[in-house]
Protein backbone atom coordinates (compact mmCIF):
# COMPACT_ATOMS: atom_id res chain seq x y z
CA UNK A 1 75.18 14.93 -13.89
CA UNK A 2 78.32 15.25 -12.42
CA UNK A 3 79.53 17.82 -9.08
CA UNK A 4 80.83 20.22 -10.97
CA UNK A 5 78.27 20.10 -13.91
CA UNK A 6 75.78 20.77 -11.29
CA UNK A 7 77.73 23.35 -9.57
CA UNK A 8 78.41 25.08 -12.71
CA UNK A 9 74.49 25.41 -13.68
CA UNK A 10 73.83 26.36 -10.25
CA UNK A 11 76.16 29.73 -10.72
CA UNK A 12 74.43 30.35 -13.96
CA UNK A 13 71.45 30.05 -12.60
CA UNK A 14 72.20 32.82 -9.65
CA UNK A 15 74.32 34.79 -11.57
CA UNK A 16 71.79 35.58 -14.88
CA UNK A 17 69.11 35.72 -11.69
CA UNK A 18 71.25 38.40 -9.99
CA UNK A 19 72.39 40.17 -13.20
CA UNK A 20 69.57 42.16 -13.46
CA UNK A 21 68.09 44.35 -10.47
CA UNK A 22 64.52 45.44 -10.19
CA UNK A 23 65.28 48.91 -11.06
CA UNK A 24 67.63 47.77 -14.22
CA UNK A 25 65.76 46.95 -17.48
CA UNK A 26 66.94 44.26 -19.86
CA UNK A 27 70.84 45.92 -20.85
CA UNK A 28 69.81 45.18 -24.51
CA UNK A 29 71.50 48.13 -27.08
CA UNK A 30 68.96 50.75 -28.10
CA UNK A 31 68.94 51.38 -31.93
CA UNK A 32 67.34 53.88 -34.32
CA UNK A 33 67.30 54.55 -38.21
CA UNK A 34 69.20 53.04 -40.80
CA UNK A 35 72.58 54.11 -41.07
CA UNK A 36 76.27 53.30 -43.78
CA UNK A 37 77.23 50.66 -44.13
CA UNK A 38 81.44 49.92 -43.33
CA UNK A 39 82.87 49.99 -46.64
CA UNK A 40 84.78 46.17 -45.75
CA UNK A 41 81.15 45.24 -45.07
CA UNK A 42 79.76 46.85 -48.03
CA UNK A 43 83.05 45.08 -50.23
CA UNK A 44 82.30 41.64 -48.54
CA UNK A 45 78.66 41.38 -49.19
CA UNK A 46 79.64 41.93 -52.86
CA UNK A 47 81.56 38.44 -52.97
CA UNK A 48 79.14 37.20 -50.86
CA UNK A 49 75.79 37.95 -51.69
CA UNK A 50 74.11 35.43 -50.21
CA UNK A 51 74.93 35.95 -46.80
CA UNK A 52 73.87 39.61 -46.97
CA UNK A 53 70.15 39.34 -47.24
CA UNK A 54 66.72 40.04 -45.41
CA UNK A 55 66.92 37.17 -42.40
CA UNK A 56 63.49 36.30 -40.45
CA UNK A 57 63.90 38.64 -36.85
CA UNK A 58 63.78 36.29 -34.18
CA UNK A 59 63.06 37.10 -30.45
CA UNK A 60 66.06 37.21 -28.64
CA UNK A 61 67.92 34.12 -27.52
CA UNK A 62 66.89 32.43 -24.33
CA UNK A 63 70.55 32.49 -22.97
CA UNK A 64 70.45 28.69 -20.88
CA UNK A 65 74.14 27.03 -19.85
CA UNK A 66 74.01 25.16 -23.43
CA UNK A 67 73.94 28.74 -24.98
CA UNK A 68 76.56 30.43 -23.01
CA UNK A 69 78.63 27.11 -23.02
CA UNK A 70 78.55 27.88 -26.63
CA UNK A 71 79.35 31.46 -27.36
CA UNK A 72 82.37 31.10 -24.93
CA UNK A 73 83.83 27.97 -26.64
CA UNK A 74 83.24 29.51 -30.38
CA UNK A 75 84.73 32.91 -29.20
CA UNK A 76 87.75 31.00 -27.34
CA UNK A 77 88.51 28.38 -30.42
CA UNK A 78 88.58 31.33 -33.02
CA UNK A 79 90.32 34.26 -30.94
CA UNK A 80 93.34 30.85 -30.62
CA UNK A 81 92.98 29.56 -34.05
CA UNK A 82 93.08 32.61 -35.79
CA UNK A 83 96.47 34.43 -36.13
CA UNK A 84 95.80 37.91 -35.87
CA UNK A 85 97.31 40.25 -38.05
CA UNK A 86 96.33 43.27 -40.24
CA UNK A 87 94.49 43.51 -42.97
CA UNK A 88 97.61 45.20 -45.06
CA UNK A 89 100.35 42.17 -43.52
CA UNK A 90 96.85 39.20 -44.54
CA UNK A 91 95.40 40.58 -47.27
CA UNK A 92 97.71 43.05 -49.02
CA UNK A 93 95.27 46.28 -48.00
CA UNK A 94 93.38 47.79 -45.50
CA UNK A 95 89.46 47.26 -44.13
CA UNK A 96 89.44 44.04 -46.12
CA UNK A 97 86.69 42.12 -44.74
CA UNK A 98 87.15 38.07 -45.25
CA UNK A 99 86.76 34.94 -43.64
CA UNK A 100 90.24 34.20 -42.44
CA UNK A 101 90.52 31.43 -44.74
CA UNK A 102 94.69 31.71 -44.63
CA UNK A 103 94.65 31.08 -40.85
CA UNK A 104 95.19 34.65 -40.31
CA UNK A 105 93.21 38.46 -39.70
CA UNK A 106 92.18 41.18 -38.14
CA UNK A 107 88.64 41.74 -35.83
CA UNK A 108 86.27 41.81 -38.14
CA UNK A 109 87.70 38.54 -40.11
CA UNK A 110 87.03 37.04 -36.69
CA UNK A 111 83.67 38.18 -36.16
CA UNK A 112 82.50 37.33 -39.85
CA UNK A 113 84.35 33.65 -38.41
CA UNK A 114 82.51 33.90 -35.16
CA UNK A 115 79.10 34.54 -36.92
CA UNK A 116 79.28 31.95 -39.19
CA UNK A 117 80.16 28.83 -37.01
CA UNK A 118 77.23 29.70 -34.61
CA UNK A 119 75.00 30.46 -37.13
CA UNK A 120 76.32 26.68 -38.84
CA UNK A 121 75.35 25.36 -34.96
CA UNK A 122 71.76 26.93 -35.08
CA UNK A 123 71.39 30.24 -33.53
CA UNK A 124 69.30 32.83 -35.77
CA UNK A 125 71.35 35.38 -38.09
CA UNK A 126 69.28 38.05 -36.19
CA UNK A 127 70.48 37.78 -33.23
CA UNK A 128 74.68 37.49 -34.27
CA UNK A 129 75.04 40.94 -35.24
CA UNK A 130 78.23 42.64 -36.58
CA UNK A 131 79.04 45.93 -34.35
CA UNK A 132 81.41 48.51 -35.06
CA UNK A 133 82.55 50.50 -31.94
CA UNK A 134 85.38 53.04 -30.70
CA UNK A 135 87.88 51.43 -28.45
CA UNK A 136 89.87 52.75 -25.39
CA UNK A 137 91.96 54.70 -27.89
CA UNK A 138 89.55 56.26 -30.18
CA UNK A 139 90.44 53.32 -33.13
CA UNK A 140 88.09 51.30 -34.72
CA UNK A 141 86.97 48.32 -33.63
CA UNK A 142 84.37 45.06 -34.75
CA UNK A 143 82.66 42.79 -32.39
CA UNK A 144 80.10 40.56 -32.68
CA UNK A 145 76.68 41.17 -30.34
CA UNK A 146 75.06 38.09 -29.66
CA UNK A 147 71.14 39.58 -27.99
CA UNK A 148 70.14 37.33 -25.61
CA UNK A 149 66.64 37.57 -23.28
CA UNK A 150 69.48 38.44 -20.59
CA UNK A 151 70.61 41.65 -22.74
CA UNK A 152 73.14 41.84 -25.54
CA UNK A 153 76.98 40.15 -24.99
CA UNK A 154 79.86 40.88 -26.71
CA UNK A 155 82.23 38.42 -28.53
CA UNK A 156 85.62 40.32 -29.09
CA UNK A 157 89.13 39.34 -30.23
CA UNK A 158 90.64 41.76 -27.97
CA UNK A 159 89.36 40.56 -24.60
CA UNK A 160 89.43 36.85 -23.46
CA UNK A 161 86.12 36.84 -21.53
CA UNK A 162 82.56 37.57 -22.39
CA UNK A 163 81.28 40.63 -21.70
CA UNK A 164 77.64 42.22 -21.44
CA UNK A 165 77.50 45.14 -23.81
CA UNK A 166 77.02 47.86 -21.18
CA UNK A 167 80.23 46.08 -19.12
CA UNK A 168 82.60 46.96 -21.70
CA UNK A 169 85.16 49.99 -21.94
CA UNK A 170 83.89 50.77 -25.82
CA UNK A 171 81.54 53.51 -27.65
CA UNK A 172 79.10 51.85 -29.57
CA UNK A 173 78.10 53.50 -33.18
CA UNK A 174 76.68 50.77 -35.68
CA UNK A 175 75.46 47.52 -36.18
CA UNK A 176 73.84 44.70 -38.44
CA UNK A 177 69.96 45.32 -38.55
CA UNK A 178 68.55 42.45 -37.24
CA UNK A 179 65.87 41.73 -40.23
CA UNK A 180 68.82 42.36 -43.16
CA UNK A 181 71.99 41.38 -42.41
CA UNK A 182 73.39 43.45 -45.32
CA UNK A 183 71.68 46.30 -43.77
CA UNK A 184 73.10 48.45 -40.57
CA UNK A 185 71.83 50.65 -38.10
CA UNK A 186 72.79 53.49 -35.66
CA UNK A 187 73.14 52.53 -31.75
CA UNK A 188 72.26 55.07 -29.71
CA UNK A 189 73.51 57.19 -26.80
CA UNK A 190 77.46 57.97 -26.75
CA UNK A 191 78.73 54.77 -25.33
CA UNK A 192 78.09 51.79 -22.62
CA UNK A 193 77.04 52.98 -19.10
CA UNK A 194 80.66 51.19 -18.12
CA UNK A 195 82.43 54.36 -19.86
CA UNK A 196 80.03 56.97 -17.33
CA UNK A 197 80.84 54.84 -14.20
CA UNK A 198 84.42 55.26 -14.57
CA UNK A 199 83.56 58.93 -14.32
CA UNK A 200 82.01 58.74 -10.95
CA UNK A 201 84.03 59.46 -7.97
CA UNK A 202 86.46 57.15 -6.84
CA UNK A 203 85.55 57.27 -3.25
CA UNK A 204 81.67 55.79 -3.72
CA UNK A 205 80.98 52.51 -3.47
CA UNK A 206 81.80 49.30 -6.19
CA UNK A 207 79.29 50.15 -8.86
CA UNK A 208 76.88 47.13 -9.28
CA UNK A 209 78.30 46.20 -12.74
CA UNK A 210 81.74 45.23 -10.78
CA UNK A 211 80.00 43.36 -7.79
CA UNK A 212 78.10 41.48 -10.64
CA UNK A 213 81.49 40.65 -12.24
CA UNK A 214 82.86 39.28 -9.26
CA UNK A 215 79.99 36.43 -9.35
CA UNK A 216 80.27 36.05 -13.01
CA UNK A 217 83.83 35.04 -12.89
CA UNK A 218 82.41 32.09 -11.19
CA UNK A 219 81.39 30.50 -14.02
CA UNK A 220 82.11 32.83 -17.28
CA UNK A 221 84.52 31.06 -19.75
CA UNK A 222 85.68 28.37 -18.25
């Protein structure tokens, strides 16, 4: 194994060690009762059937260096490979919901692209899960949550790194159930703890999810 090889498992290992603290659960999302389905969603499963189906829940993924090496080169090569452009300038109308077979779309053609070339590589349909949140602005948004035994990450078109769930600047509302991947269900609580911790007074001290950062830079997408 090579210097950096080794150096680069050794910050995985203390960073997914030091991600959580003994007071801090698992950051997984917290869901509750079946909810609608995104009318693109709804549209897509309809030419696609067969990819919208009861899948066998699986445990969460054991996130190792392999995994994460992964999910940050599949999220890279699609976010560059994939022009992005709306639905109406791809596709001729809005909330169309494809693979971006012309070379070109919008977030959700690159999650639905995301999904499927991890799930090609092995890792279980359960635990690739489409998610539909509110960004900065109030606009819709997809991403794709990939749950891992180290809490749920989030693979977006709009930011270049990997991001735990609660680390993000977005309110979560719905996502892919993770025994029916044609089904979807509510996410609750307004939004990720990262939206309250902006609200806390600017003179306290670096909240812990920005100290973690720092150390995750280390080896995060690279």
């Amino acid at each position: 194994m090579s210097y950096f090889n080794k150096l680069l498992q050794a910050c995985f290992v203390l960073t997914v060690a030091g991600l959580l603290s003994p007071a801090e659960a698992s950051p997984s999302m917290s869901t509750g009762a079946i909810t609608s389905q995104p009318v693109g969603h709804y549209e897509f499963c309809q030419r696609h059937s067969a990819e919208c189906q009861p899948v066998k829940a699986m445990p969460p993924l054991h996130l190792t260096p392999d995994n994460w090496k992964t999910m940050v080169s599949v999220n890279s090569a699609v976010n560059v490979e994939i022009d992005q452009r709306s639905d109406m300038e791809v596709w001729g109308h809005e909330d169309y919901w494809e693979y971006p077979y012309k070379g070109a779309g919008d977030c959700d053609d690159l999650v639905l692209e995301k999904r499927k070339r991890l799930m090609d590589i092995g890792l279980p349909a359960s635990n690739l899960l489409i998610t539909v949140v509110r960004d900065e602005r109030g606009d819709g948004h997809a991403v794709l949550t990939v749950r891992t035994d180290r809490g749920d990450f989030i693979l977006d078109n709009m930011k270049p790194k990997i991001l735990r769930w609660d680390e993000t600047p977005y309110s979560y509302l719905k996502r892919q159930s993770t025994d029916h991947a044609g089904r979807w269900v509510d996410i609750d609580g307004s939004g990720s703890p990262a939206i309250a911790a902006r609200e806390v007074d600017r003179g306290t001290a670096v909240p812990a999810t920005t100290a973690r950062r720092n150390i995750i830079d280390l080896f995060r997408n690279r």
